[in-house]
Protein backbone atom coordinates (compact mmCIF):
# COMPACT_ATOMS: atom_id res chain seq x y z
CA UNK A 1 -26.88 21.89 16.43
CA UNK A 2 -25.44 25.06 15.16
CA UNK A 3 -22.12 25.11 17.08
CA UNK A 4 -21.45 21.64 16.83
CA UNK A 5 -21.95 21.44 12.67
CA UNK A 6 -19.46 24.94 12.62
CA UNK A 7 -16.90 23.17 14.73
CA UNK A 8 -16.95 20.11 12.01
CA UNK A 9 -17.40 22.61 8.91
CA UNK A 10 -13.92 24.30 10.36
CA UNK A 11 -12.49 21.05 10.26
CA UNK A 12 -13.56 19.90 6.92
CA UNK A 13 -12.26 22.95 5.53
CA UNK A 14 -9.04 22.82 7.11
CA UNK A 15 -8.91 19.26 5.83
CA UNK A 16 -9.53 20.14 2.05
CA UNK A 17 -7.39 23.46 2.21
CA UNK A 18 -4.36 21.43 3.21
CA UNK A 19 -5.06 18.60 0.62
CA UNK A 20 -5.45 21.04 -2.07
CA UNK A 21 -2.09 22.91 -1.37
CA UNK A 22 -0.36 19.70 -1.42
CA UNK A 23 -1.71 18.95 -4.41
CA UNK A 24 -0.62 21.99 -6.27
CA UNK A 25 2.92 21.05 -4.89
CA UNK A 26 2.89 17.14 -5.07
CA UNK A 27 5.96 17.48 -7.52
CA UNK A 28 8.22 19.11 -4.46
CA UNK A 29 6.44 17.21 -2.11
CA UNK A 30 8.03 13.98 -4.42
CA UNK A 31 11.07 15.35 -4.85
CA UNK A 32 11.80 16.34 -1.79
CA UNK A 33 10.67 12.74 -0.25
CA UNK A 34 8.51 14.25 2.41
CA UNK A 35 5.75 12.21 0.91
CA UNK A 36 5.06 10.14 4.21
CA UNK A 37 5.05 13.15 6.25
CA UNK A 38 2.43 14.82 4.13
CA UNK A 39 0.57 11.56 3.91
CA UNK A 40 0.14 11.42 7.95
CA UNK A 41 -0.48 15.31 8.29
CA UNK A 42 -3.60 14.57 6.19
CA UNK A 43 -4.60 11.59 7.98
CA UNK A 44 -4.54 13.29 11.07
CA UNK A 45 -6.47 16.25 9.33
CA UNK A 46 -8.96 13.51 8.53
CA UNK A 47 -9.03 12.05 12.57
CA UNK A 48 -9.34 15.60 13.99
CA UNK A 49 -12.30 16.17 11.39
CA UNK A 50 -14.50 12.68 12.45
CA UNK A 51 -13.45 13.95 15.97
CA UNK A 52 -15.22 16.62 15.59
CA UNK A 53 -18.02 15.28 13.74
CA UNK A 54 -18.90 13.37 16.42
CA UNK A 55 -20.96 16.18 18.41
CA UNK A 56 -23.17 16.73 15.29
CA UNK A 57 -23.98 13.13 14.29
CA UNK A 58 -24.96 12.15 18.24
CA UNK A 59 -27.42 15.30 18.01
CA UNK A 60 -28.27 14.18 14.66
CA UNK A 61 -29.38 10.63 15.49
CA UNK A 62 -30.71 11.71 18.66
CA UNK A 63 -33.06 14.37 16.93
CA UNK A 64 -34.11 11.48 14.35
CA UNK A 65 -35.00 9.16 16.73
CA UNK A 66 -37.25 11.67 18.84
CA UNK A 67 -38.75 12.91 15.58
CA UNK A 68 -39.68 9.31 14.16
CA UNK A 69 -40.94 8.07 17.56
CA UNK A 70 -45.00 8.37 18.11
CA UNK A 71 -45.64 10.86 20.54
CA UNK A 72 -48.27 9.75 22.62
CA UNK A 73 -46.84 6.32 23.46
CA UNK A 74 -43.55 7.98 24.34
CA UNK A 75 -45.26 10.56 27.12
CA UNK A 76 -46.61 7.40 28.42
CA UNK A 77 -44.03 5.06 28.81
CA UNK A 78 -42.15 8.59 30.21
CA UNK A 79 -45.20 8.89 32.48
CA UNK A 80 -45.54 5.06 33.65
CA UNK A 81 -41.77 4.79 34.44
CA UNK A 82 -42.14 8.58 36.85
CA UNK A 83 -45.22 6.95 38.30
């Protein structure tokens, strides 16, 4: 789990360092019309950041659903079907 929440942590702070730097400049950003261009480097910021999100949450739900199951019925049903 570790690896795959550090690769998504990278992202997310890639993500919010960019948006904050444009930010601090959105009056040159204006001015200089590169608005759009800013607007989809973010965005793809964004895409690359659920991208690699996706590692973690598939771990996530898969840990949650072996952790809520009962235990004794799974090892049986696992035993029945190797039977």
């Amino acid at each position: 789990m570790g690896p795959a929440r550090m690769a998504w942590n990278k992202n997310v702070q890639k993500r919010v360092a960019v948006t904050t730097s444009v930010l601090h400049q959105i009056k040159g950003v204006k001015m200089t019309g590169l608005s759009e261009s800013v607007s989809h480097s973010i965005q793809s910021h964004r895409v690359t950041e659920l991208e690699s999100s996706k590692g973690f949450r598939i771990l996530a739900v898969w840990l949650n659903m072996i952790g809520t199951r009962p235990f004794r019925g799974w090892i049986s049903r696992l035993a029945l079907t190797l039977l």
